[in-house]
Protein backbone atom coordinates (compact mmCIF):
# COMPACT_ATOMS: atom_id res chain seq x y z
CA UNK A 1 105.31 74.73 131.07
CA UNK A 2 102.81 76.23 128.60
CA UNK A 3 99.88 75.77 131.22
CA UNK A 4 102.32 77.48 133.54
CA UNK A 5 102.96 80.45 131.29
CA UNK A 6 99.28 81.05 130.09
CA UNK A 7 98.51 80.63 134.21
CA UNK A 8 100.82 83.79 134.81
CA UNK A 9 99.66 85.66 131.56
CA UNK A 10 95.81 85.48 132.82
CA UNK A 11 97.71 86.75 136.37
CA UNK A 12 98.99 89.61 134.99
CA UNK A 13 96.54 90.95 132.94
CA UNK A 14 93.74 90.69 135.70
CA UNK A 15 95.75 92.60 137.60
CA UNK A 16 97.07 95.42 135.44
CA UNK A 17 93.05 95.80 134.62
CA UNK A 18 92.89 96.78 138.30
CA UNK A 19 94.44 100.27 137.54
CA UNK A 20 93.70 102.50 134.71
CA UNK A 21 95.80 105.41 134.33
CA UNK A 22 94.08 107.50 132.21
CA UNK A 23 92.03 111.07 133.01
CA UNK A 24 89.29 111.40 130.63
CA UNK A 25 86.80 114.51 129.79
CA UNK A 26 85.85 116.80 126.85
CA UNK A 27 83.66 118.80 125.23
CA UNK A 28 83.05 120.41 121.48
CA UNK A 29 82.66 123.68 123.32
CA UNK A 30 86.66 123.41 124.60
CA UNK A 31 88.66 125.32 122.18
CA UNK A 32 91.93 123.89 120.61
CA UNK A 33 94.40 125.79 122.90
CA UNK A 34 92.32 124.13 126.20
CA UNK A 35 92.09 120.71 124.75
CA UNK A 36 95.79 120.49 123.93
CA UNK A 37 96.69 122.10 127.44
CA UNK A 38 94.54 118.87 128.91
CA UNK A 39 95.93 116.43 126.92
CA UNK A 40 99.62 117.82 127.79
CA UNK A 41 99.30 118.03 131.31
CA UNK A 42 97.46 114.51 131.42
CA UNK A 43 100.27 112.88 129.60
CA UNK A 44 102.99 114.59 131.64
CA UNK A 45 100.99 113.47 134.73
CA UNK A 46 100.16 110.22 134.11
CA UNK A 47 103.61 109.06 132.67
CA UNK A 48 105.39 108.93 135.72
CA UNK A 49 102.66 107.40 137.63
CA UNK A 50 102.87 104.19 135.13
CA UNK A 51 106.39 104.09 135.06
CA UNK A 52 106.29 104.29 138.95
CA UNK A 53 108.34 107.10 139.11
CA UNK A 54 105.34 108.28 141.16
CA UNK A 55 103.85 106.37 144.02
CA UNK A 56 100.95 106.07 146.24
CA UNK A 57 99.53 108.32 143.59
CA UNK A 58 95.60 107.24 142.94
CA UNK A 59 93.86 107.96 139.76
CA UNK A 60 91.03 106.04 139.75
CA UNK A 61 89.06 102.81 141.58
CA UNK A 62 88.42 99.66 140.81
CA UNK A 63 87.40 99.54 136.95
CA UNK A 64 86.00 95.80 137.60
CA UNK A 65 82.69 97.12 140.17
CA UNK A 66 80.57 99.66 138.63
CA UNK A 67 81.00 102.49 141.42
CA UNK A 68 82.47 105.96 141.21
CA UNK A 69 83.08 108.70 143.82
CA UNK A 70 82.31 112.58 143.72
CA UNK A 71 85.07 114.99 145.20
CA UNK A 72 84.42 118.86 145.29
CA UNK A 73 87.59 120.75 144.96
CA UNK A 74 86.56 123.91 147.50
CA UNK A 75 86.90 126.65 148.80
CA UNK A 76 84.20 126.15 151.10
CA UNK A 77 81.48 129.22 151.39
CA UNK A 78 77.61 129.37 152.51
CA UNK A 79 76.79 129.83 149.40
CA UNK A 80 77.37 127.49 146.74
CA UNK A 81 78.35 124.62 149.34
CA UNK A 82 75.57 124.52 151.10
CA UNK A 83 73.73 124.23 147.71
CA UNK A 84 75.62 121.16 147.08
CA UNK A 85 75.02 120.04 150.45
CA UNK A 86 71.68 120.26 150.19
CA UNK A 87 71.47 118.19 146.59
CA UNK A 88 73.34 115.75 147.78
CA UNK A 89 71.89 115.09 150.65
CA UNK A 90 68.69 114.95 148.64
CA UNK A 91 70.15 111.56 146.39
CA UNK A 92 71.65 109.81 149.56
CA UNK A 93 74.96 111.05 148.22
CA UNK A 94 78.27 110.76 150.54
CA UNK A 95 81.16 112.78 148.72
CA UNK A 96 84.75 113.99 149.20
CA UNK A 97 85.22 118.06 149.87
CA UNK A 98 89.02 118.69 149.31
CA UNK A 99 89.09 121.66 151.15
CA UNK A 100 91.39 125.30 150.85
CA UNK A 101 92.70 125.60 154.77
CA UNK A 102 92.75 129.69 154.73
CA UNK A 103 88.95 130.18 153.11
CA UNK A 104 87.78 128.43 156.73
CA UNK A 105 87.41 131.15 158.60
CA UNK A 106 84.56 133.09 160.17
CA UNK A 107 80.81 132.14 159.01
CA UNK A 108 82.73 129.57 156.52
CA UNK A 109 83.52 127.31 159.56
CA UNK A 110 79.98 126.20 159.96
CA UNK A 111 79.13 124.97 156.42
CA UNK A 112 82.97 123.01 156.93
CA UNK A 113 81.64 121.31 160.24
CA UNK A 114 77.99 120.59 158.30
CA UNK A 115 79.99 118.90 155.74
CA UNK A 116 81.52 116.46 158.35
CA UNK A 117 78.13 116.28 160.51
CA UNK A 118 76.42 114.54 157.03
CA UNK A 119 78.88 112.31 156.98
CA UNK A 120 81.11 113.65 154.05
CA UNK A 121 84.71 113.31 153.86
CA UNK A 122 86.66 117.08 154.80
CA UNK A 123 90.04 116.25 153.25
CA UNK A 124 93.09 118.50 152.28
CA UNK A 125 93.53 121.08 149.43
CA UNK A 126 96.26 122.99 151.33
CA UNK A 127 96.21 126.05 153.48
CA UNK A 128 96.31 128.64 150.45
CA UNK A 129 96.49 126.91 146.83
CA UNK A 130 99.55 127.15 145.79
CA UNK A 131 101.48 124.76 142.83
CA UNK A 132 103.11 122.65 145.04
CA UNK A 133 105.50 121.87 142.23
CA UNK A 134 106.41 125.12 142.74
CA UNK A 135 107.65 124.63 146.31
CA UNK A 136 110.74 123.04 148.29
CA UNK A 137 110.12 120.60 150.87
CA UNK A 138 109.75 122.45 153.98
CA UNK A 139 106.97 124.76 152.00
CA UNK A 140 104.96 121.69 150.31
CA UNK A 141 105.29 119.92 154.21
CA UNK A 142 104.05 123.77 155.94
CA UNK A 143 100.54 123.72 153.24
CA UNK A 144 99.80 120.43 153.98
CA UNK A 145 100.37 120.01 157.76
CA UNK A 146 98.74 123.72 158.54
CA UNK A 147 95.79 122.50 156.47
CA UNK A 148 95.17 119.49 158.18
CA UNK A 149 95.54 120.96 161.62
CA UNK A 150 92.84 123.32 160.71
CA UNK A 151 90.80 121.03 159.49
CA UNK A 152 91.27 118.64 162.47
CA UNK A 153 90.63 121.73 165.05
CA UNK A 154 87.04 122.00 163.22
CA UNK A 155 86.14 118.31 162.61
CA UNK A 156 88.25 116.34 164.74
CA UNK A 157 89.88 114.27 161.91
CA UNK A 158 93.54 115.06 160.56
CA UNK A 159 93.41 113.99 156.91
CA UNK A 160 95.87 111.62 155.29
CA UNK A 161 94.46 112.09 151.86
CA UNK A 162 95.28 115.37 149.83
CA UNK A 163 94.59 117.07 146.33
CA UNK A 164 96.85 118.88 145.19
CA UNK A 165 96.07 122.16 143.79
CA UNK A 166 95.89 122.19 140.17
CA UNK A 167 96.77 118.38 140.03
CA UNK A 168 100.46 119.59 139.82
CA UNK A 169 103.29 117.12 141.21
CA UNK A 170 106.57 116.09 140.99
CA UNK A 171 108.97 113.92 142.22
CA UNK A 172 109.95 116.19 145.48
CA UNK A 173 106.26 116.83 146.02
CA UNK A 174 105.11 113.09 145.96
CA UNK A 175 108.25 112.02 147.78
CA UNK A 176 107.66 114.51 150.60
CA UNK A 177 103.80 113.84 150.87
CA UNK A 178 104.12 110.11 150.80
CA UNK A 179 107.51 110.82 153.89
CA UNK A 180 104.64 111.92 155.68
CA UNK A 181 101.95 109.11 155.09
CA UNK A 182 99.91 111.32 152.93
CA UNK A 183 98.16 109.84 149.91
CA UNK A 184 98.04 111.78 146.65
CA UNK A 185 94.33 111.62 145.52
CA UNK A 186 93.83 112.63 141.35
CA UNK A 187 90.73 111.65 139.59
CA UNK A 188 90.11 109.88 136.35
CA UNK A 189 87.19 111.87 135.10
CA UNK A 190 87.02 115.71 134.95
CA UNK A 191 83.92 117.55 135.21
CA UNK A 192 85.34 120.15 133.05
CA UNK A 193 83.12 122.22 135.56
CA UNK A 194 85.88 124.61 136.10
CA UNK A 195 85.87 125.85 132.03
CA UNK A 196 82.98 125.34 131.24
CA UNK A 197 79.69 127.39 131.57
CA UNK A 198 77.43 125.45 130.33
CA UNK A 199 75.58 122.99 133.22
CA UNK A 200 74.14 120.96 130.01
CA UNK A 201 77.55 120.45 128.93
CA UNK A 202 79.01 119.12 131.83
CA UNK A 203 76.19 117.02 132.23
CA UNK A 204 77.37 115.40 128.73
CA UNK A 205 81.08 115.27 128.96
CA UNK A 206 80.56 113.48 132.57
CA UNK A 207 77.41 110.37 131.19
CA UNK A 208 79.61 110.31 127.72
CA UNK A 209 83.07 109.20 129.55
CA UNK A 210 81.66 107.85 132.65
CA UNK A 211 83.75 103.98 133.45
CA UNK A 212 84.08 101.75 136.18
CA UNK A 213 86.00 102.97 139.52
CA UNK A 214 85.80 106.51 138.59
CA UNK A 215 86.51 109.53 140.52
CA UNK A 216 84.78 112.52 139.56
CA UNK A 217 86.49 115.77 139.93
CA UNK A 218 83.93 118.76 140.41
CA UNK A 219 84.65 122.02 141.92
CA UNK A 220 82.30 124.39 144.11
CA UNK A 221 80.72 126.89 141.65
CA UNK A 222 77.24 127.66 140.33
CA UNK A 223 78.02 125.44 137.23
CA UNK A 224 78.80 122.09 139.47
CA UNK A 225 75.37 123.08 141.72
CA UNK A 226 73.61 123.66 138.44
CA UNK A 227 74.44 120.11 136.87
CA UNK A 228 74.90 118.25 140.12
CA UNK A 229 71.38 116.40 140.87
CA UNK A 230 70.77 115.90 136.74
CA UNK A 231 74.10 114.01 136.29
CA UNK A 232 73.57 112.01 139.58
CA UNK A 233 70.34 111.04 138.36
CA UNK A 234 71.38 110.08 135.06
CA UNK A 235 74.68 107.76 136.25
CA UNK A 236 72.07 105.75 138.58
CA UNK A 237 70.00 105.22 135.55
CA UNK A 238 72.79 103.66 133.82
CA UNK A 239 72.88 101.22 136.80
CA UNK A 240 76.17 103.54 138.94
CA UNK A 241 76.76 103.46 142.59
CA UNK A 242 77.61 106.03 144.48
CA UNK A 243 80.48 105.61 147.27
CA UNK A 244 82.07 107.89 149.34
CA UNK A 245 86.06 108.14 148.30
CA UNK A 246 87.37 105.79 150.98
CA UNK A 247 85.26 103.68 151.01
CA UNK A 248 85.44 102.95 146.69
CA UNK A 249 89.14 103.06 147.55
CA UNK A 250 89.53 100.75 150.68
CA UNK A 251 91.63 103.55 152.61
CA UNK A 252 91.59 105.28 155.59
CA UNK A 253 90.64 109.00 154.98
CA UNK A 254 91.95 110.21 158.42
CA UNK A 255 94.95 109.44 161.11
């Protein structure tokens, strides 16, 4: 019987050390008012998610393999994507673009379709950014589905994986997405990209909280092209694999 019990602790706890639930990144330059919003939001995020209140909800990958995955939250342009294109095709880096449906028009479409053509993932950030927390059903169904039909009519593939603007969710918005066999895709290590200025910075906050099975979050500005090729040069020095999303997570990206 003790044998028996131990067997079952050793069980349980090498499985609960499959999932993390924890979003990490920070920075002396983030003032008090920012680093309390972060902590808030990650606590009211990440409760539900443990309690399973929220499912099909991924934070992170597999913290036993030393691998991690870069997604670009985007509004794609020929700009600044390209840029990060270009730098990651220069590492050998495959990455996730979570994509804003409405900004993929006109001489946008062609840095979309060069994003699938180098074999990055195109996946869905919505048709026009809204909190989806903010929405009933019918609206958080109409962003998602018109989002992936656009992004399908350029690169062929309908996306079952989402972000959702802002990281915001609820119940009705998880409910709805996973109704239709969408995955909710977080991340486990911010950038901090978004706030802060500083490319140095980011570099820091990203090498300094860097673990197992993360997923990056990043965004498509002149501070993410700026630190990009230093911080993928320094996470391969400390011995880091790249994979594309997927393929870290052992999903299918697309229907």
């Amino acid at each position: 019987m003790i044998r028996l019990f131990f067997f079952f602790l050793l069980l349980r706890t090498f499985s609960c050390a499959d999932t993390i639930y924890d979003i990490r990144g920070s920075s002396p330059l983030l003032d008090a008012n920012m680093t309390q919003f972060l902590n808030t939001w990650r606590t009211d995020t990440l409760t539900p998610i443990q309690s399973g209140i929220y499912t099909n909800v991924i934070v992170n990958g597999n913290p036993n393999h030393k691998r991690v995955a870069l997604t670009f939250d985007d509004a794609p342009d020929d700009n600044n994507t390209d840029k990060l294109l270009d730098i990651l095709d220069y590492h050998g880096v495959k990455a996730a673009f979570f994509m804003i449906a409405r900004t993929m028009v006109e001489g946008n479409i062609s840095v979309v379709q060069r994003t699938n053509d180098e074999g990055h993932l195109v996946l869905n950030h919505t048709l026009s950014h809204p909190r989806l927390s903010d929405l009933n059903e019918s609206s958080i169904v109409y962003q998602l589905d018109h989002a992936a039909e656009q992004i399908e009519s350029i690169t062929g593939h309908y996306p079952l994986l989402y972000r959702p603007p802002y990281g915001s969710i609820n119940s009705l918005v998880v409910e709805s997405t996973n109704n239709h066999g969408l995955t909710t895709i977080l991340w486990s290590l911010d950038s901090l990209d978004w706030t802060l200025k500083d490319s140095d910075a980011v570099v820091e906050n990203v090498i300094s909280n860097v673990r197992n099975g993360d997923i990056i979050l990043m965004h498509r500005n002149a501070t993410s092209v700026a630190s990009l090729s230093e911080m993928i040069e320094e996470l391969k020095n400390k011995g880091y694999l790249f994979e594309r999303l997927d393929e870290m997570l052992g999903i299918r990206a697309y229907r």
